[in-house]
Protein backbone atom coordinates (compact mmCIF):
# COMPACT_ATOMS: atom_id res chain seq x y z
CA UNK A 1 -86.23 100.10 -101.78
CA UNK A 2 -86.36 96.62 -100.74
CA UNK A 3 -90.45 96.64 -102.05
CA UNK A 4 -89.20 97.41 -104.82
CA UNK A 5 -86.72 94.68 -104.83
CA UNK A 6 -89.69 91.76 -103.39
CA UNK A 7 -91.94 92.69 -106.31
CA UNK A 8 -88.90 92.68 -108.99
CA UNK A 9 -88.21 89.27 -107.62
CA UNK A 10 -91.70 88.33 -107.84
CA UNK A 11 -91.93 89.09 -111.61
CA UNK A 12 -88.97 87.41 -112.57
CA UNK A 13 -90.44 84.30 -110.73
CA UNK A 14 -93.81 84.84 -112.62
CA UNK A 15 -91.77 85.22 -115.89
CA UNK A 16 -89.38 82.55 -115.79
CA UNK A 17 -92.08 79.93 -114.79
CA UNK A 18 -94.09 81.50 -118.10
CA UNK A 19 -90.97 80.47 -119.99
CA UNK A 20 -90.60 77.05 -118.10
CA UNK A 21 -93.69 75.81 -118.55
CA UNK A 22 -94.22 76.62 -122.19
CA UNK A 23 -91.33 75.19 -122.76
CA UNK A 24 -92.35 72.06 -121.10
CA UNK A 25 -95.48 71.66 -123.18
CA UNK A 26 -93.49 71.97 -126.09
CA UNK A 27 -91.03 68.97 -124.90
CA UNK A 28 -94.45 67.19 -124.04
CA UNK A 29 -95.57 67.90 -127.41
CA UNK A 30 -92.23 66.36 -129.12
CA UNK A 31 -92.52 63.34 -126.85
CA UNK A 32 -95.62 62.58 -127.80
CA UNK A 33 -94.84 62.90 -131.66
CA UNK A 34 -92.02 60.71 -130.90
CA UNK A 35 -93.99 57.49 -129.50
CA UNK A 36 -96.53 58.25 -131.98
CA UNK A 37 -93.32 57.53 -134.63
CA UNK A 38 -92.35 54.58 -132.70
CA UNK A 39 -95.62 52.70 -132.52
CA UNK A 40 -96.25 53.61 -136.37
CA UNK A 41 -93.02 51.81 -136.87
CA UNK A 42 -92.93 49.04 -134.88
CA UNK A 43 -96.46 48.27 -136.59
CA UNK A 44 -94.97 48.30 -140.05
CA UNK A 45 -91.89 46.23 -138.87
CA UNK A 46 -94.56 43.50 -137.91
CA UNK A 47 -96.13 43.52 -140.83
CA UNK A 48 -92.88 43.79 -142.64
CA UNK A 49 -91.75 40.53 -140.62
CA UNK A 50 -95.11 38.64 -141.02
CA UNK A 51 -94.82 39.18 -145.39
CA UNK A 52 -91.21 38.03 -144.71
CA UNK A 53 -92.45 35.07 -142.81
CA UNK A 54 -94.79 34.36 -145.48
CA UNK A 55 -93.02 34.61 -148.35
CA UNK A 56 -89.42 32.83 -146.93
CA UNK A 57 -91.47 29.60 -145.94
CA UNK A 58 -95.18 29.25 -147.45
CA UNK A 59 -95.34 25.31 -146.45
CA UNK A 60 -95.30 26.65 -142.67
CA UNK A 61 -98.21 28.19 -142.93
CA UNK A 62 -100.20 25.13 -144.23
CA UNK A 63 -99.04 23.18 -141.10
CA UNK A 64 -100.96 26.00 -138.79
């Protein structure tokens, strides 16, 4: 009875760290999609910010 018991312990162990893990990956997975999001927007916000630059005050940019 109780070897019974150690190896249905053991397979819910081996089971739940299945589910834990792919879990994880997935997470892992939706952080990196995040960042990617991030950096992709923070580039077009500079470029955004330079054509506002630009266009708001041309004579600055024949002093540089």
């Amino acid at each position: 009875m109780l070897r019974r018991l150690y190896i249905l312990v053991i397979v819910a162990l081996i089971v739940s760290t299945t589910f834990i893990k792919n879990y994880t990956k997935k997470l892992d997975q939706e952080i990196f999609s995040v960042k990617e999001n991030i950096n992709y927007l923070n580039d077009i916000k500079q470029l955004i910010q330079l054509e506002y630059d630009y266009l708001s005050s041309p004579e600055k940019l024949l002093e540089l």
